[in-house]
Structure formats: C-alpha cells, structure tokens
C-alpha atoms as a PDB file:
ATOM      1  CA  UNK A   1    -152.138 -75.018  56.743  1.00  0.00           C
ATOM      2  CA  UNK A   2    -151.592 -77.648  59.462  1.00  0.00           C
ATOM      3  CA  UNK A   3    -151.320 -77.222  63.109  1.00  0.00           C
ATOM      4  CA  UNK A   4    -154.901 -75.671  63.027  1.00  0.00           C
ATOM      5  CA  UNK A   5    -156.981 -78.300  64.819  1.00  0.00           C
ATOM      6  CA  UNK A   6    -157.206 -77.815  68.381  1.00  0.00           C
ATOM      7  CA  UNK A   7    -157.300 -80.942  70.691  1.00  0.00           C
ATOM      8  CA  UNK A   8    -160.339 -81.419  72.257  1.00  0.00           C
ATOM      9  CA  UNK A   9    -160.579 -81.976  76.185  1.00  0.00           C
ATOM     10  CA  UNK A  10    -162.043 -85.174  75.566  1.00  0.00           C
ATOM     11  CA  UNK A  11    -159.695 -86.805  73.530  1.00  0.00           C
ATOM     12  CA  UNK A  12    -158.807 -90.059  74.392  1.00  0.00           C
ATOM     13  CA  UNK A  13    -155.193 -90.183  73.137  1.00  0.00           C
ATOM     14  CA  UNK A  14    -152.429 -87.488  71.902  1.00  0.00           C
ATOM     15  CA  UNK A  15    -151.235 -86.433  68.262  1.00  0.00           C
ATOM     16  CA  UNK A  16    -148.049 -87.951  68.950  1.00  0.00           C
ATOM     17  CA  UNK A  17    -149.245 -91.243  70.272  1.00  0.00           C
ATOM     18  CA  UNK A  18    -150.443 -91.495  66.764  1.00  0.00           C
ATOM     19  CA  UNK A  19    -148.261 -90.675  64.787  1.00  0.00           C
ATOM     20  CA  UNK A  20    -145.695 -93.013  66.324  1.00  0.00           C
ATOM     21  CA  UNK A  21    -148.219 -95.996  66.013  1.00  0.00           C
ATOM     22  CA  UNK A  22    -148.639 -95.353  61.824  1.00  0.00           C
ATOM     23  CA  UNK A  23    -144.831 -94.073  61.793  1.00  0.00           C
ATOM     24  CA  UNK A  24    -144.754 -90.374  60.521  1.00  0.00           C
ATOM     25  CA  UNK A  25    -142.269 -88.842  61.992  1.00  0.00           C
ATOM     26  CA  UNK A  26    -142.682 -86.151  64.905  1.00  0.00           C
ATOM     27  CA  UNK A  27    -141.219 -83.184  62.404  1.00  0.00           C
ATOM     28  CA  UNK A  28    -144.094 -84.463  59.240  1.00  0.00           C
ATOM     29  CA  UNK A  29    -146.827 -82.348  60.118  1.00  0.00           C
ATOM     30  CA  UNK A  30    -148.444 -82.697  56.603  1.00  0.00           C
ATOM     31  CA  UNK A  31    -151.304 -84.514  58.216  1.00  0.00           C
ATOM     32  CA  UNK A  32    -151.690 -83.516  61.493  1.00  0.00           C
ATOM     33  CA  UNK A  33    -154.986 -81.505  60.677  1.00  0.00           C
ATOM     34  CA  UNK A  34    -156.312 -84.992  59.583  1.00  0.00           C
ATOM     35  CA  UNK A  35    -155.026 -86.977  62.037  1.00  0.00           C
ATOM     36  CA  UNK A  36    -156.257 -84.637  65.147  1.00  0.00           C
ATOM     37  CA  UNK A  37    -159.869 -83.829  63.252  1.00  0.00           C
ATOM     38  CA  UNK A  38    -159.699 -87.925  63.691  1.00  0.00           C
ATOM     39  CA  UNK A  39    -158.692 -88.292  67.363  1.00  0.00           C
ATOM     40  CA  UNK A  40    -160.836 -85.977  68.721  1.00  0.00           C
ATOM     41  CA  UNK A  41    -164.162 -87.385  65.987  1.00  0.00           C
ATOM     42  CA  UNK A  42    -163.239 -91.322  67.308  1.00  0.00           C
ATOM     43  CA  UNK A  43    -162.347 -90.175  70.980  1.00  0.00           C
ATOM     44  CA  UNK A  44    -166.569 -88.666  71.066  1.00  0.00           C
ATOM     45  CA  UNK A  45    -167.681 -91.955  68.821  1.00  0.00           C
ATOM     46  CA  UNK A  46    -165.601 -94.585  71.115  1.00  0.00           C
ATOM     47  CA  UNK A  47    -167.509 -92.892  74.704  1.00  0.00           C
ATOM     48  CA  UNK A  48    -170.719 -92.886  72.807  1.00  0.00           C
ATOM     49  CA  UNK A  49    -169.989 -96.881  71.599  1.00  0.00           C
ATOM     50  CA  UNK A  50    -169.454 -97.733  75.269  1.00  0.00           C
ATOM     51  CA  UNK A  51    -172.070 -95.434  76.491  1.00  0.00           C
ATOM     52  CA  UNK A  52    -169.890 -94.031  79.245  1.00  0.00           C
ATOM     53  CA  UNK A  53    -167.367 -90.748  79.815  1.00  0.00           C
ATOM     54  CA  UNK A  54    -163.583 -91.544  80.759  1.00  0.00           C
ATOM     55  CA  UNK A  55    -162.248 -88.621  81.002  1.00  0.00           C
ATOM     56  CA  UNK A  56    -161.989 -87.485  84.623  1.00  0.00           C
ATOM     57  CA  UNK A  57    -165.240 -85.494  85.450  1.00  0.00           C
ATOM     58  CA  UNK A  58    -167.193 -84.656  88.316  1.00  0.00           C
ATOM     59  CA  UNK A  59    -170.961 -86.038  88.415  1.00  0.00           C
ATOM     60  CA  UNK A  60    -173.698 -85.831  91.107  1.00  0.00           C
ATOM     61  CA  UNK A  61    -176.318 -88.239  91.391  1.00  0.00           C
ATOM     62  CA  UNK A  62    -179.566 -88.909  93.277  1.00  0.00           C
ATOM     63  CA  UNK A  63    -180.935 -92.115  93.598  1.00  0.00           C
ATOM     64  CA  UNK A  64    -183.582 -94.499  95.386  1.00  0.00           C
ATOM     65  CA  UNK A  65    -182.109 -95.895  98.638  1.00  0.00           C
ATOM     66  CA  UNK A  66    -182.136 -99.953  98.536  1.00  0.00           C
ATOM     67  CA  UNK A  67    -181.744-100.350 102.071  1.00  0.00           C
ATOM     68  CA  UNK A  68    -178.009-101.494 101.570  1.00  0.00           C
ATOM     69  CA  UNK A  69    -174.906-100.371 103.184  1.00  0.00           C
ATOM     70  CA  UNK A  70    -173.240-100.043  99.111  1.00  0.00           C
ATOM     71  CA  UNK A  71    -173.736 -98.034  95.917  1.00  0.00           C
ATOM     72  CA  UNK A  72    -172.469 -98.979  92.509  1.00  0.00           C
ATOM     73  CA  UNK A  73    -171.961 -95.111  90.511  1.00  0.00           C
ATOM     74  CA  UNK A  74    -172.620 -94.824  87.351  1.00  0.00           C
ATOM     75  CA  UNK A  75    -169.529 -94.192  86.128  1.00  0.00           C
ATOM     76  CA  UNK A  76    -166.233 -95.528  86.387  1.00  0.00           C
ATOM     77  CA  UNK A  77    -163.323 -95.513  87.739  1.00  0.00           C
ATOM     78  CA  UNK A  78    -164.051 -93.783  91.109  1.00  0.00           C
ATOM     79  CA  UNK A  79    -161.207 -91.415  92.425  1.00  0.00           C
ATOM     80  CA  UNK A  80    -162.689 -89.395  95.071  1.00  0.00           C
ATOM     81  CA  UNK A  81    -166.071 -88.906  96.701  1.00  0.00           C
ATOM     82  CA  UNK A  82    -166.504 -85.277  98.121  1.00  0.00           C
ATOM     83  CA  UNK A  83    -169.855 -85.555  99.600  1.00  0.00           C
ATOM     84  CA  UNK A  84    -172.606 -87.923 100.556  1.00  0.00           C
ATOM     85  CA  UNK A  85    -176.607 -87.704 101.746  1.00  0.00           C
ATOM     86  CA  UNK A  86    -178.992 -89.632 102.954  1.00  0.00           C
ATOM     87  CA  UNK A  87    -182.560 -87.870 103.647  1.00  0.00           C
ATOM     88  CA  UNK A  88    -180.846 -84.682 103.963  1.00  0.00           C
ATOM     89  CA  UNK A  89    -178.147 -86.046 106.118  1.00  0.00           C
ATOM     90  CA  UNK A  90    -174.335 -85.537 105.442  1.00  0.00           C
ATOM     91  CA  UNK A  91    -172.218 -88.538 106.028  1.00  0.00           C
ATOM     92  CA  UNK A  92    -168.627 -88.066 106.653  1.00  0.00           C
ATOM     93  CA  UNK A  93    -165.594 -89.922 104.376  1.00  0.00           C
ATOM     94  CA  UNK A  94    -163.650 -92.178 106.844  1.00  0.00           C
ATOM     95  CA  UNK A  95    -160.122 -93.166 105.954  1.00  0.00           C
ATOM     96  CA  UNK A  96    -159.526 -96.582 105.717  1.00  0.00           C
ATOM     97  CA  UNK A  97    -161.254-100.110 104.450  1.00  0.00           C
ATOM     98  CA  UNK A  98    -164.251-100.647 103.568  1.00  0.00           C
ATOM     99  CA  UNK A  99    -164.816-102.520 106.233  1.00  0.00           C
ATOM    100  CA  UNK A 100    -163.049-101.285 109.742  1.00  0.00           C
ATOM    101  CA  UNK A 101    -162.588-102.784 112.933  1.00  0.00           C
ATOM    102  CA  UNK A 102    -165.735-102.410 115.354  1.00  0.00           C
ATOM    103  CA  UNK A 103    -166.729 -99.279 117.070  1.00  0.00           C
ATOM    104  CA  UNK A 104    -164.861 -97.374 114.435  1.00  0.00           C
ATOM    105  CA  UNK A 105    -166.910 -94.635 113.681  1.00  0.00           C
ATOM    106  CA  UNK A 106    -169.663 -94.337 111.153  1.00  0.00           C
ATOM    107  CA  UNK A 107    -169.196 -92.790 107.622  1.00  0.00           C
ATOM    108  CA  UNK A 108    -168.153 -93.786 104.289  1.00  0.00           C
ATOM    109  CA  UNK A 109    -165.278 -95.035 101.825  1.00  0.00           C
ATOM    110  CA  UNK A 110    -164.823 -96.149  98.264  1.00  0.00           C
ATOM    111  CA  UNK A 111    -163.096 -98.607  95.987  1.00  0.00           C
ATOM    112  CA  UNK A 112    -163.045 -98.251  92.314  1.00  0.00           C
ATOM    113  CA  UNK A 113    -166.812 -98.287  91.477  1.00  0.00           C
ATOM    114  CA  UNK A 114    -168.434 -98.475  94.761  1.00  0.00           C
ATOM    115  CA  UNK A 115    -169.625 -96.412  97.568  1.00  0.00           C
ATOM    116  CA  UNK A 116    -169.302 -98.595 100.493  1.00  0.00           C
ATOM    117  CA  UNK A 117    -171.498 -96.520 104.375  1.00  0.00           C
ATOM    118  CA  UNK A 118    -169.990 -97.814 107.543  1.00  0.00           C
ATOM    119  CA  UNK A 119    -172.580 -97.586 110.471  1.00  0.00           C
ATOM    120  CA  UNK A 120    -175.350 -96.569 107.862  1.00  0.00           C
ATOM    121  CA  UNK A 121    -177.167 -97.492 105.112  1.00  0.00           C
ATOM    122  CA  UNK A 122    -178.522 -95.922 102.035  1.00  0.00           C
ATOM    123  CA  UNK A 123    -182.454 -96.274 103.944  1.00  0.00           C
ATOM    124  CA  UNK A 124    -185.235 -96.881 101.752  1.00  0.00           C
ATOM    125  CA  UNK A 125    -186.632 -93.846  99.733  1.00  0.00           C
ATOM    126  CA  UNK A 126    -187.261 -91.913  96.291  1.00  0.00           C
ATOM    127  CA  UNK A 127    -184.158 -89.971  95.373  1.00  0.00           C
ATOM    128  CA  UNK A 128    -183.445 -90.123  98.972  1.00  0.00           C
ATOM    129  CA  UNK A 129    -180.184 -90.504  98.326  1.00  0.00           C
ATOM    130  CA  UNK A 130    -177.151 -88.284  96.907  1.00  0.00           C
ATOM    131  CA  UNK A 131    -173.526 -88.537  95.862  1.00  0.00           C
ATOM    132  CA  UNK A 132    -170.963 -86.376  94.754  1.00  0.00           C
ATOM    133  CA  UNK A 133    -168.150 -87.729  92.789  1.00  0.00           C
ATOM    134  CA  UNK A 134    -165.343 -87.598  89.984  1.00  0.00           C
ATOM    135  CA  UNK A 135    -164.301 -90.486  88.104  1.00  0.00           C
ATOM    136  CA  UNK A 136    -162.745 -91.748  85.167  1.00  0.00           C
ATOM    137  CA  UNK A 137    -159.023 -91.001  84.029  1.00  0.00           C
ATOM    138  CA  UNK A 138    -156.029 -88.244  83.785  1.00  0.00           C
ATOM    139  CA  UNK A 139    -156.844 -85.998  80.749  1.00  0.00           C
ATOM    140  CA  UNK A 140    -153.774 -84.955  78.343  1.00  0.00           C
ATOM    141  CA  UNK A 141    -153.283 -81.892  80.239  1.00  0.00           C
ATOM    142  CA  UNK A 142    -154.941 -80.608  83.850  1.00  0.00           C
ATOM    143  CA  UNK A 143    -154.367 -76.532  83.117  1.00  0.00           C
ATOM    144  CA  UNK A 144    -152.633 -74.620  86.066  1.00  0.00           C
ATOM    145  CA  UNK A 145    -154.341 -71.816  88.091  1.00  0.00           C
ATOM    146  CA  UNK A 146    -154.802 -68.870  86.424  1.00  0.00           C
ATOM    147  CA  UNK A 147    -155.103 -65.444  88.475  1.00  0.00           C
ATOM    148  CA  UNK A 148    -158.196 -63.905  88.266  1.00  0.00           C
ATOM    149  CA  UNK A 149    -160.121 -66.069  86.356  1.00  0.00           C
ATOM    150  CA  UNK A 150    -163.797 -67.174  86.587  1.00  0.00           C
ATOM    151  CA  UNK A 151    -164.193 -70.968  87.330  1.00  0.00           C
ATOM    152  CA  UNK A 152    -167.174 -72.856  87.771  1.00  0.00           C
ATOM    153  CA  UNK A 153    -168.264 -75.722  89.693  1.00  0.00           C
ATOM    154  CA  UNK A 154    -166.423 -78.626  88.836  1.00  0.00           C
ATOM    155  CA  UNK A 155    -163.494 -76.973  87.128  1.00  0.00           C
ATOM    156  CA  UNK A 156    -160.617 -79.132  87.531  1.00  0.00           C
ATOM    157  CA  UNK A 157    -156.622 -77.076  87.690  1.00  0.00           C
ATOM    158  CA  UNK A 158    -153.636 -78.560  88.981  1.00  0.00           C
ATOM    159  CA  UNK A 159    -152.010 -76.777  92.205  1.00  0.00           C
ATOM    160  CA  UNK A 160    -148.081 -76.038  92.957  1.00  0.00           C
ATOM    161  CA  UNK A 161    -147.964 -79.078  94.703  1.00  0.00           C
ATOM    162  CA  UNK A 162    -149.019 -80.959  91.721  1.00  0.00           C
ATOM    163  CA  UNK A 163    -152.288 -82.234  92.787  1.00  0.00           C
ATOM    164  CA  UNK A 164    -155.416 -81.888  91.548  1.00  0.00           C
ATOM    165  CA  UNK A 165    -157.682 -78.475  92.926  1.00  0.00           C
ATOM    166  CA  UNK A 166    -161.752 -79.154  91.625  1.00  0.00           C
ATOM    167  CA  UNK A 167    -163.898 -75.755  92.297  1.00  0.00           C
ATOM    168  CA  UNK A 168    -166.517 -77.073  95.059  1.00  0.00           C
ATOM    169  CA  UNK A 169    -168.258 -73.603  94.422  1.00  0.00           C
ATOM    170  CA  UNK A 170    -167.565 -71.044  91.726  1.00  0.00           C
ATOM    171  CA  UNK A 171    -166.101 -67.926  91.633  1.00  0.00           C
ATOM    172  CA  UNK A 172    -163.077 -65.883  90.622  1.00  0.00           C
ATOM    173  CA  UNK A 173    -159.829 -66.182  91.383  1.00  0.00           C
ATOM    174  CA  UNK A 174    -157.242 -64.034  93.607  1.00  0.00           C
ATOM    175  CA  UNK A 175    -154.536 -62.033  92.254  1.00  0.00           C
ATOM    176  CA  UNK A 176    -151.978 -64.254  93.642  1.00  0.00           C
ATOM    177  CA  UNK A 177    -152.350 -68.105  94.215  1.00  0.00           C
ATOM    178  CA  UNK A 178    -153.345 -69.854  97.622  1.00  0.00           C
ATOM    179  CA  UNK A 179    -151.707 -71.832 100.097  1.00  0.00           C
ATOM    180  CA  UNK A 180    -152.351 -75.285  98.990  1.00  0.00           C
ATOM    181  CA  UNK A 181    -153.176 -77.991 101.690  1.00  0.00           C
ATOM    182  CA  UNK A 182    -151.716 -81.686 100.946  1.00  0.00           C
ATOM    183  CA  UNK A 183    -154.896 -82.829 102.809  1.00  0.00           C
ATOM    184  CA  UNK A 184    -157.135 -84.821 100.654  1.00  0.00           C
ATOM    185  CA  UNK A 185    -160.588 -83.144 100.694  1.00  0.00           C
ATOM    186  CA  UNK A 186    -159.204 -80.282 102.497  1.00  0.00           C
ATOM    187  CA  UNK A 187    -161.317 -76.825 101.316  1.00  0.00           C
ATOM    188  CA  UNK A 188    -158.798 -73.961  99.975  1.00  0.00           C
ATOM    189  CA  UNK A 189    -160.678 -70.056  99.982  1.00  0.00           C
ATOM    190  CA  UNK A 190    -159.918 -68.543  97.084  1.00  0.00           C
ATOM    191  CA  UNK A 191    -159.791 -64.763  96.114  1.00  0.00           C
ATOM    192  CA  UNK A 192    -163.196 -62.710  97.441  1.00  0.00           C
ATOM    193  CA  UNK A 193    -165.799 -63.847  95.053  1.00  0.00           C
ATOM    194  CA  UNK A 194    -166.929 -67.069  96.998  1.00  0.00           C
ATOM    195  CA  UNK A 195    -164.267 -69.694  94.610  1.00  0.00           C
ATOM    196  CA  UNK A 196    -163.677 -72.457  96.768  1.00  0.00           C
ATOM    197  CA  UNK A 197    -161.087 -75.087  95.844  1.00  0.00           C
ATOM    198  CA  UNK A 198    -161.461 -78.921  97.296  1.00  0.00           C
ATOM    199  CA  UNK A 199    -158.331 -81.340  96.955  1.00  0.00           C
ATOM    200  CA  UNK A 200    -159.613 -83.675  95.017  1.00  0.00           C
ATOM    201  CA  UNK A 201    -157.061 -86.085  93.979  1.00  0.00           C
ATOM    202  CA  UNK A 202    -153.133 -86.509  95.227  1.00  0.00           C
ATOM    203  CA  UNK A 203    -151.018 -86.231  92.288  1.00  0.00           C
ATOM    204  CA  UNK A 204    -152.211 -87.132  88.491  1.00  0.00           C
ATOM    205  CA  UNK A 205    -154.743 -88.870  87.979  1.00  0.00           C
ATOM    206  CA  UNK A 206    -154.442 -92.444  86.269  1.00  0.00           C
ATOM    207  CA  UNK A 207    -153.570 -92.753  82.574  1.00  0.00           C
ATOM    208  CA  UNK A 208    -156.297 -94.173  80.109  1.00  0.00           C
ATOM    209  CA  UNK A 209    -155.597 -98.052  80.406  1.00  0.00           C
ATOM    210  CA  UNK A 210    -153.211 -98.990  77.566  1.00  0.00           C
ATOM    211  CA  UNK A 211    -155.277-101.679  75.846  1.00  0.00           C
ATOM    212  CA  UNK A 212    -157.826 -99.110  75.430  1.00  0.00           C
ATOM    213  CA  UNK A 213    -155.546 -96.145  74.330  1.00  0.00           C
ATOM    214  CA  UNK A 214    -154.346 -99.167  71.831  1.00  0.00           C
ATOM    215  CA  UNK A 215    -158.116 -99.446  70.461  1.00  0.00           C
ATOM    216  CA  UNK A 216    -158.611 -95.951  69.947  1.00  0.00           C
ATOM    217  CA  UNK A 217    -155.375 -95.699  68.152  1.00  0.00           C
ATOM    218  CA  UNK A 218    -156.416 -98.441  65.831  1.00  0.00           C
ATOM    219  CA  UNK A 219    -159.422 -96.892  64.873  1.00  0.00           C
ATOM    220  CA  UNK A 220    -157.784 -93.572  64.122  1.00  0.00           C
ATOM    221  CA  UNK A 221    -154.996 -95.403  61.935  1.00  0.00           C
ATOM    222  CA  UNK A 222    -157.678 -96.994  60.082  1.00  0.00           C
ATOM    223  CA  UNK A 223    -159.805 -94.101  58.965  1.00  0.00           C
ATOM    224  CA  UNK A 224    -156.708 -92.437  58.430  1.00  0.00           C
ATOM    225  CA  UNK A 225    -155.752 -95.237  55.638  1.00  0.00           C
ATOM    226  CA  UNK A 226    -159.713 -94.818  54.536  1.00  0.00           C
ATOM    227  CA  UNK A 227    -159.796 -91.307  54.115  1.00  0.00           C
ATOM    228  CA  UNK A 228    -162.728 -91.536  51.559  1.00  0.00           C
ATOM    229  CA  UNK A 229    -164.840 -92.789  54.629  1.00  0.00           C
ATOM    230  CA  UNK A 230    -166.027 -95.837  52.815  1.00  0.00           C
ATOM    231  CA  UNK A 231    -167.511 -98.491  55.347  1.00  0.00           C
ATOM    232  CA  UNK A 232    -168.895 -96.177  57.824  1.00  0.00           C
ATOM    233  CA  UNK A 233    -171.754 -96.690  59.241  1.00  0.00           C
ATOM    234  CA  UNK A 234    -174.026 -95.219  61.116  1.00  0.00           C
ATOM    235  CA  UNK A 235    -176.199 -97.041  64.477  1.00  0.00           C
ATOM    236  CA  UNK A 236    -178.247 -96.236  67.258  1.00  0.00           C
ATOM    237  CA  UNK A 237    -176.949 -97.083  70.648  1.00  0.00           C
ATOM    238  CA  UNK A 238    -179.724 -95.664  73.233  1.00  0.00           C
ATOM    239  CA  UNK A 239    -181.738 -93.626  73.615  1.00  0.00           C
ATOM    240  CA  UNK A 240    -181.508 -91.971  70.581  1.00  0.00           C
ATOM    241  CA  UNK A 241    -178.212 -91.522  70.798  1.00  0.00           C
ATOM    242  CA  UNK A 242    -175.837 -92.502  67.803  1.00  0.00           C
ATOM    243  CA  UNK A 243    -172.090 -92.843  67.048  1.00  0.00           C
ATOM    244  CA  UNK A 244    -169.954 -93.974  63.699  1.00  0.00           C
ATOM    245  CA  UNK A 245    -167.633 -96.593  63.480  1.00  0.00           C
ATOM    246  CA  UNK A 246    -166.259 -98.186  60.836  1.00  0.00           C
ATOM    247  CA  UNK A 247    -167.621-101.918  59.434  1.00  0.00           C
ATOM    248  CA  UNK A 248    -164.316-103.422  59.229  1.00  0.00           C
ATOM    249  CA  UNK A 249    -162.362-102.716  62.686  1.00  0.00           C
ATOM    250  CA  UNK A 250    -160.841-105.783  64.024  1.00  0.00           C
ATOM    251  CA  UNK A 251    -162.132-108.419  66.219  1.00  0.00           C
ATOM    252  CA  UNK A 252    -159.706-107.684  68.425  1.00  0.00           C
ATOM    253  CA  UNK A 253    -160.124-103.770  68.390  1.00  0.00           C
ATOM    254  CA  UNK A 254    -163.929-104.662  69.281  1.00  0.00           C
ATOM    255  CA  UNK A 255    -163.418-106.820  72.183  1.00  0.00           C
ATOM    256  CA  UNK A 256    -161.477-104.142  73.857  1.00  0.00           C
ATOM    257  CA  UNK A 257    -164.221-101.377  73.439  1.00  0.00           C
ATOM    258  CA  UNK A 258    -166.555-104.296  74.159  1.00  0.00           C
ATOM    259  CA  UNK A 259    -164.404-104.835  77.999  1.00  0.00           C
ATOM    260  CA  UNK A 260    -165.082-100.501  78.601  1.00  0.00           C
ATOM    261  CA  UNK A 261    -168.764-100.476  77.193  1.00  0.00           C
ATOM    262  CA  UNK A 262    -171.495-100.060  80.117  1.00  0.00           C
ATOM    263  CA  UNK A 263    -173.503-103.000  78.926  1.00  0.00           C
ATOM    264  CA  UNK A 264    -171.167-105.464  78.704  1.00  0.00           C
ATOM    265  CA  UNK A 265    -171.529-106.877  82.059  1.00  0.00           C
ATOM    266  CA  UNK A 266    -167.094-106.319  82.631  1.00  0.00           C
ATOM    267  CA  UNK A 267    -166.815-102.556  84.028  1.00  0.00           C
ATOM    268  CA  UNK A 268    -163.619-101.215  84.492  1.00  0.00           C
END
C-alpha cells in the first residue's frame, strides 16, 4: 500500500521535490513509501553529519559571560530573540542596527548568528548569562491554531495574519481564536489555562537554502537507485553520536553538507 509513510517534521525537503528531481511523475505513487521512508532517514542523517538542527526551533542557552558586548548562538540562522539575561537582569530588544547612534538607549539586537548588547555587556561570570532564541529555517508546513488544544512551550502555529505565533508559556487553547497583534514580540493571552502566544516571526520563515535542499535530494536519489543499501557505512561524529551516509556521494554533494556542518569553520 503506498501513501502510508508520514512526513516527519524534520524533513529537510518534500515528496514532490523528489520525485521531480529522479522524474516519476506526480500521479506514480508506486514508490512513494520508499522514497518518503528515505527523506525523512537522510533529512535525521544529513543534521547529524553537520552536527546542527535547521529546522526552525526554539533553544535556550546559558553561558559564561566573556566580558564582550556580542554572542555567537549555537545554532544558525537566527530569526528572533525573545529574551535576554545577564546576572538575573532582563535586557530589552531595541529595533534597529547593531550599532545605533549615541545616547540611544541600551538593549539588544541580532543579525544572523549573533547577539549583538548596546549599552551592556555580557559581564564576566559562570552561566551568568542567558538567551532565548529560534533559529534555523521554514518547515514544510507551520500547522494553524487549533481550538482547544494543549500546546507547550515552544510550539510553533501560524496565525490569521499569516505570521508565525510560538507558545512563550503553555497551556490550552480558547474556544475561538485571538486577536492577533502584527507587533513583533508582542504577547497574545490565550484561552484561561495560562497559553500565552509571542509573535515570533513576520510572515514565513526562510526556505532551506537551495544548494542544500539540492544535496539532500541527491542523497535521497541515490539510495533510491541503491535500494540494496550496499556502500553504507556507518561513523561516529561526536560524542557518541552516529549517522549513515553512503561511500560514494559526490564530491560535490559533500562540499555542500561540508559549507552547513558546525565544524567546518563556514556557518551559514
């Protein structure tokens, strides 16, 4: 039977993407089992190969202050920064550059991969420090809001608006949907049950860059033509953990992954 194999939410490219790069036709479903069990298998093997997530999540990290007015997150690229401590401190998010005029008042901004204090600095300390962020790129599909439903921090839906809502604490939702604000990180009460929506992000999210969409679809097409699995391998990365790749992918194919993987020195 085909058209059993759910997509996972951290696949990294769509069925159809696919099948138009090995040309089946959209209406040939006689592999899609295959092909999907293979997106979603490569998607978790190609994040574990370059040791980092890119599908848009929410993370929260504590860290050593350096004494520095800048922090490079962990993880890549950023799209929004909620919240940010020092000793216990919350710093407000100021709109504009990164670095303003003088006497513009103190708090902080972002680019792509760093958080960038304005009047502060990330003082000296052991896990002094704290940020609260989402990064990384549009998945295939942000769900709508759903009345009453339970959501949990970090729960990502799309509004009316079309913008993305992420749960800032969790809760269930109303019988009928909120007023949403077009007010980037502007809170939105949800319901009775303490659900609190943040706007996170003004309209979708960006799309998984193209060269590395083109990887992953290489990869699939390849263990698709080697369904017998021969040339896989198995290797550690880190810290115990491991991922499966196949001995033969192109040069090419590799340098990509290579330009996304953590340690390569080229973040994106």
């Amino acid at each position: 039977m085909t058209g059993s194999v759910i997509p996972a939410a951290t696949d990294l490219v769509a069925l159809n993407q696919v099948k138009r790069y090995i040309g089946l036709q959209g209406d040939d479903s006689a592999s899609d089992d295959i092909l999907q069990s293979l997106i979603s298998s490569v998607s978790v093997s190609v994040e574990q190969y370059c040791q980092r997530p890119f599908i848009l999540q929410t993370f929260n990290e504590a860290f050593n202050g350096n004494g520095h007015d800048r922090y490079v997150t962990k993880n890549f690229p950023l799209l929004w920064v909620p919240q940010v401590y020092i000793n216990g401190q919350q710093i407000n998010a100021t709109p504009g550059p990164a670095n303003p005029p003088i006497g513009q008042p103190g708090g902080y901004t972002w680019d792509d991969i760093s958080v960038y204090l304005i009047g502060y600095e990330f003082s000296k300390g052991y896990q002094n420090c704290y940020v609260q962020y989402a990064a990384g790129y549009g998945t295939l599909s942000i769900p709508a809001w759903q009345a009453n439903h339970l959501y949990s921090i970090g729960n990502l839906i799309t509004d009316t608006n079309g913008n993305v809502q992420l749960a800032s604490f969790a809760g269930t939702s109303g019988a009928t949907q909120p007023t949403w604000p077009t007010i980037p990180l502007t809170q939105t009460v949800d319901g009775t049950g303490g659900l609190i929506w943040i706007l996170a992000y003004q309209g979708s999210p960006p799309p998984l860059p193209l060269d590395l969409a083109q990887a992953v679809c290489d990869v699939v097409a390849l263990k698709y033509q080697e369904k017998s699995r021969i040339g896989l391998k198995e290797i550690n990365i880190t810290e115990g953990a491991s991922t499966q790749y196949l001995d033969d992918i192109p040069k090419a194919t590799m340098r990509v992954l290579n330009l996304y993987r953590r340690t390569s020195g080229l973040w994106r």
